[in-house]
Protein backbone atom coordinates (compact mmCIF):
# COMPACT_ATOMS: atom_id res chain seq x y z
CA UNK A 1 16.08 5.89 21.54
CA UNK A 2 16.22 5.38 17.78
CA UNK A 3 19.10 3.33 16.09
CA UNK A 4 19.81 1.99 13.01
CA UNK A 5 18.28 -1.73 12.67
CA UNK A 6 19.30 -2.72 9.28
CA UNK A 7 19.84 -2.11 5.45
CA UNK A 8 18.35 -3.19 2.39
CA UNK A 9 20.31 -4.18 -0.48
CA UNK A 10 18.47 -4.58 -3.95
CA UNK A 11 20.55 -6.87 -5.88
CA UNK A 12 20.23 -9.02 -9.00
CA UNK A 13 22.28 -11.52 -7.83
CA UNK A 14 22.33 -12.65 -4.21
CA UNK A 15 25.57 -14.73 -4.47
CA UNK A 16 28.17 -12.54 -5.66
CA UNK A 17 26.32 -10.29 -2.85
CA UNK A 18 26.61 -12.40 -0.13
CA UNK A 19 29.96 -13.19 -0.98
CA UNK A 20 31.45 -9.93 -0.61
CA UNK A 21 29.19 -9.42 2.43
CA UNK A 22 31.07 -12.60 3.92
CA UNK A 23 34.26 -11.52 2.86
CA UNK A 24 34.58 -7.84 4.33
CA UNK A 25 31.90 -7.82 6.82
CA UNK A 26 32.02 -11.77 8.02
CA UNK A 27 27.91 -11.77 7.46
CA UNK A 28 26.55 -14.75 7.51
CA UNK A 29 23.15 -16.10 6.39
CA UNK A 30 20.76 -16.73 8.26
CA UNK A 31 16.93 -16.65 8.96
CA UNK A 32 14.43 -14.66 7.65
CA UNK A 33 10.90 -14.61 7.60
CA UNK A 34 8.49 -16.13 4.74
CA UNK A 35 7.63 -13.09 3.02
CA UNK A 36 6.42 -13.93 -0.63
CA UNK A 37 9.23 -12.19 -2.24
CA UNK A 38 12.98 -13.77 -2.85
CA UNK A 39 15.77 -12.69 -0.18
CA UNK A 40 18.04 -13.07 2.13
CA UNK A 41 19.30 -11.80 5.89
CA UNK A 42 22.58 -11.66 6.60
CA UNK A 43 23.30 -11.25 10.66
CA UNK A 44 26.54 -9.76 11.97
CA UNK A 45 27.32 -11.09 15.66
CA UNK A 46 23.70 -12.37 15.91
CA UNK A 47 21.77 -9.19 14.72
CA UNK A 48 19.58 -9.59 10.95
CA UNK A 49 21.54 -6.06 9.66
CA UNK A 50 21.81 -6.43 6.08
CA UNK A 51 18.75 -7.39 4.20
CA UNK A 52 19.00 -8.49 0.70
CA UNK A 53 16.14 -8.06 -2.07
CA UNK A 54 16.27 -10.06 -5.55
CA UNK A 55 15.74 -7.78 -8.24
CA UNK A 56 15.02 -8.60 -12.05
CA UNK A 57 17.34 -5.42 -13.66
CA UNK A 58 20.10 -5.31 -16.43
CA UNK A 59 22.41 -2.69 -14.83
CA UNK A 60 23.87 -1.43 -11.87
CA UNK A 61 21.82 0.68 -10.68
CA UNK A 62 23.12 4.60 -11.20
CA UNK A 63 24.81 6.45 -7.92
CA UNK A 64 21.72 8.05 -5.73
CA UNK A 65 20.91 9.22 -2.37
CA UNK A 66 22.99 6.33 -1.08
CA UNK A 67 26.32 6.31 -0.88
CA UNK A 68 27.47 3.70 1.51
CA UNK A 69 26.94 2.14 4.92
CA UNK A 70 29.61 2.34 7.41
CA UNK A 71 30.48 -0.27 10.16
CA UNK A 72 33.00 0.27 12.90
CA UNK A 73 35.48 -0.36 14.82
CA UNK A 74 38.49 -2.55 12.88
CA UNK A 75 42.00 -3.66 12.87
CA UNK A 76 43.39 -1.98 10.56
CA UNK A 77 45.81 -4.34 9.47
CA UNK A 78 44.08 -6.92 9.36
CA UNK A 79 41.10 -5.77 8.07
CA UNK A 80 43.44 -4.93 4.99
CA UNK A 81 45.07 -7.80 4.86
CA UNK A 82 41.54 -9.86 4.53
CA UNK A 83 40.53 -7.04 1.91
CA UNK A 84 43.48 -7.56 0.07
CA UNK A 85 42.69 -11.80 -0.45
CA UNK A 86 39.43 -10.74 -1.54
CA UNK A 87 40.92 -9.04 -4.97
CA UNK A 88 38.12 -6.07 -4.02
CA UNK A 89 39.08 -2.59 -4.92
CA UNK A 90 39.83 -0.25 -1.87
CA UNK A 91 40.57 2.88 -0.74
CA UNK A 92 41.62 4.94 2.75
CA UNK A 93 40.50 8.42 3.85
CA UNK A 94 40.03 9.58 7.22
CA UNK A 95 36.93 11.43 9.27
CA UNK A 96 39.18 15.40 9.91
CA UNK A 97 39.69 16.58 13.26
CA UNK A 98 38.94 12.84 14.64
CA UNK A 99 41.03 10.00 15.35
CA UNK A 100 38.71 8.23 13.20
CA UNK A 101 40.06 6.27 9.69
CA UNK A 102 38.48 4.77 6.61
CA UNK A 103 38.56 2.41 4.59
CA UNK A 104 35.91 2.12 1.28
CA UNK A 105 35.37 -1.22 -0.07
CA UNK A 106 33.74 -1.87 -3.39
CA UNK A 107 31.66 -4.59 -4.56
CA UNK A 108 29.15 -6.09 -6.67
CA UNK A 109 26.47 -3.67 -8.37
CA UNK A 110 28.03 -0.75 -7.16
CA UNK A 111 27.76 -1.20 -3.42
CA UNK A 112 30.09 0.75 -0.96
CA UNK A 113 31.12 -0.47 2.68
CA UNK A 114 33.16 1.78 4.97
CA UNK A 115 34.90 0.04 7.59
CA UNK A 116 35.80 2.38 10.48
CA UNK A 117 39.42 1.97 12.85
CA UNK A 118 41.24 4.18 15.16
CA UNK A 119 44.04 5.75 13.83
């Protein structure tokens, strides 16, 4: 069965990345394989999810296809409470008909996180 292995980020600065990565996801570097190109993996409770590429641009990059990745299942307290030492911007909104809420977390370049809880 299919499932989701991991996402690519395309960033031109790995730090402030893998910062906010730390912050609101607890992702922590670790290995990755000696491909010729810069990078880093980030693993979340031991799996290489998030995948960082260095990229030479001047902008953010404009709003496309993607939109964010979500992760679940949270405390919602305290996943606001770490959000809120972090000085990122945030918002709530909930999945209708489900007992299912949201919360979007911004970062660097543009990038979008959803963090899932149970309402």
């Amino acid at each position: 069965m299919p499932r989701l292995d991991h996402v690519t980020i395309r960033t031109r600065d790995a730090g402030p990345m893998m910062a906010f990565l730390e912050k609101v996801l607890g992702a922590k570097e670790g290995f990755r394989p000696p491909f010729l190109f810069p990078g880093h993996w980030l693993y979340i409770d031991g799996h290489s999810c998030i995948h960082l590429l260095i990229v030479e641009r001047e902008d953010d990059p404009p709003v496309g296809i993607y939109d964010h990745v979500a992760f679940s299942f949270y405390d919602h307290d305290v996943a606001v409470k770490e959000i809120e030492a972090t000085g990122y911007r945030f918002e709530h909104d909930a999945i209708p008909d489900t007992d299912i809420g949201q919360i979007f977390v911004y970062g660097p370049e543009g990038v979008k996180i959803e963090l899932q809880y149970r309402r």
